[in-house]
Protein backbone atom coordinates (compact mmCIF):
# COMPACT_ATOMS: atom_id res chain seq x y z
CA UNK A 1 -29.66 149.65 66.76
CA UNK A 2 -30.66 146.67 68.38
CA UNK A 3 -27.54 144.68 68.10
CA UNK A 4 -25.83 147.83 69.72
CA UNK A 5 -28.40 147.96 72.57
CA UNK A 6 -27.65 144.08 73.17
CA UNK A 7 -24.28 144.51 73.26
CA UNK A 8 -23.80 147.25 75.61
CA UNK A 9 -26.58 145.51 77.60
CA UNK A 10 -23.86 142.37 77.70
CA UNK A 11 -21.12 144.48 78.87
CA UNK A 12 -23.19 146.38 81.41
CA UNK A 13 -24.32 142.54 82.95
CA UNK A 14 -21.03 141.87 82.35
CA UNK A 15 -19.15 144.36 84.07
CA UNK A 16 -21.87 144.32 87.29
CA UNK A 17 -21.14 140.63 88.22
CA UNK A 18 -17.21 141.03 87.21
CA UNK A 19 -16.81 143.60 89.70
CA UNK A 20 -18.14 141.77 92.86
CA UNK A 21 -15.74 139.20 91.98
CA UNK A 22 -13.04 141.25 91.51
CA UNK A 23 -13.49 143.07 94.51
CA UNK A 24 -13.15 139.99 96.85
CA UNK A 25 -9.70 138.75 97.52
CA UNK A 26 -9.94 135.19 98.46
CA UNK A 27 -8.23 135.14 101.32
CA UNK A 28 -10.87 137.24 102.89
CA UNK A 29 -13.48 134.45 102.81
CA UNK A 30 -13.49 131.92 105.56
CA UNK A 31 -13.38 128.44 105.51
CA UNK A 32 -17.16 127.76 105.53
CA UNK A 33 -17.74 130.60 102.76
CA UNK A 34 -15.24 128.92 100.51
CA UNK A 35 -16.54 125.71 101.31
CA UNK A 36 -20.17 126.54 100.58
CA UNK A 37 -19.49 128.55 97.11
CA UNK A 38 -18.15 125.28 95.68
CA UNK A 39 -21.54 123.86 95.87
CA UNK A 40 -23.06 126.94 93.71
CA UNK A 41 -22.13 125.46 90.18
CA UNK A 42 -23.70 122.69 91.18
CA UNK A 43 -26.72 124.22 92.51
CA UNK A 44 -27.63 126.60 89.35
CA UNK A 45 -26.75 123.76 86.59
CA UNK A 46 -29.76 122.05 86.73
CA UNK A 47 -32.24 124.83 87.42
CA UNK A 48 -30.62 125.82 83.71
CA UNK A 49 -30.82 122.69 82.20
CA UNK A 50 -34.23 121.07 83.72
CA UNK A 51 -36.53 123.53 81.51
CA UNK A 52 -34.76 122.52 78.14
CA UNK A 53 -35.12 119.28 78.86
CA UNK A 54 -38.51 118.56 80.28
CA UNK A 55 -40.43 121.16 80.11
CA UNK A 56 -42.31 121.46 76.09
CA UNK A 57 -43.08 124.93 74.21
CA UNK A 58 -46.14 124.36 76.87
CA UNK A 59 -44.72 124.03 80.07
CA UNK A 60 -45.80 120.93 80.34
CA UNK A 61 -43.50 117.99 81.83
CA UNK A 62 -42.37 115.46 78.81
CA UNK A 63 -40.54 112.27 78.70
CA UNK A 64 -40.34 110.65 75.77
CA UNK A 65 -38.37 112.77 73.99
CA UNK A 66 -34.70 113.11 72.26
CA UNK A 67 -33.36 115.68 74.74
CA UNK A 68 -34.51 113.61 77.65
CA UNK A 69 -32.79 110.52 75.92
CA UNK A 70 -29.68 112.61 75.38
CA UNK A 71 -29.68 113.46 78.63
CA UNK A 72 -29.97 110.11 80.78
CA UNK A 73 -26.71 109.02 78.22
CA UNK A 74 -24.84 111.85 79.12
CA UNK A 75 -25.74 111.59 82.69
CA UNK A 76 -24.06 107.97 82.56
CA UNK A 77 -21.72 109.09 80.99
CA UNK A 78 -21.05 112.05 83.20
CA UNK A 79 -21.24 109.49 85.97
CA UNK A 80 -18.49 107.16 84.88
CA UNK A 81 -16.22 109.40 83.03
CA UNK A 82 -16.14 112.41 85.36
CA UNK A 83 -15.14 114.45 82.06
CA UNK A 84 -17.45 117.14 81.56
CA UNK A 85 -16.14 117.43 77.27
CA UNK A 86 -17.03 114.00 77.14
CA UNK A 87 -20.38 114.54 79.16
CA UNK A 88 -21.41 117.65 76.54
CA UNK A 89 -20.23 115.99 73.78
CA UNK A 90 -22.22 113.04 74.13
CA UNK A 91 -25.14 114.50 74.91
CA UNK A 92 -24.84 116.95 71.79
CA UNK A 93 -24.31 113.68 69.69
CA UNK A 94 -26.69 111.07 71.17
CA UNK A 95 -29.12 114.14 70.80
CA UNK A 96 -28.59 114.77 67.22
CA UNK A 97 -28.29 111.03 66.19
CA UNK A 98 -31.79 110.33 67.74
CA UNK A 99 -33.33 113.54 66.20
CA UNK A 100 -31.65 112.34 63.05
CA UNK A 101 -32.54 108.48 62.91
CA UNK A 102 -35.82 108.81 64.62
């Protein structure tokens, strides 16, 4: 019962945010619009990835941890390599080397 209620919950999200999409053609936006939605990716990442990283089960601010070690090497990473595969995949294995050998 649960898994069905999270499911159509998914599709219902789903379908809301799908269909404002869909319903704008591109070519109605104007230069500024287009121009201003590229910087939304880059606007929501790190409000997603700031409380898994330095926030604890407290929500306290922490920095000496594995995530935030992970992190600054993928950043570099991220920085030189301008691949984001490379970026995540760093991260996920700098992250679970340190948790592993520390």
């Amino acid at each position: 019962m649960i898994w069905t209620l999270m499911i159509i919950a998914g599709i219902i999200t789903f379908l809301m945010r799908y269909s404002l999409i869909a319903i704008i053609k591109p070519e109605s936006l104007g230069v500024t619009t287009k121009k201003v939605l590229t910087y939304v990716p880059s606007a929501v990442f790190p409000a997603i990835i700031f409380p898994a990283v330095f926030l604890n089960k407290n929500q306290s601010l922490q920095f000496n941890t594995y995530e935030v070690y992970a992190f600054i090497l993928a950043l570099i990473v991220g920085y030189f390599t301008k691949n984001t595969i490379l970026t995540i995949a760093t991260g996920l294995v700098s992250y679970w080397f340190l948790s592993y050998i520390l």
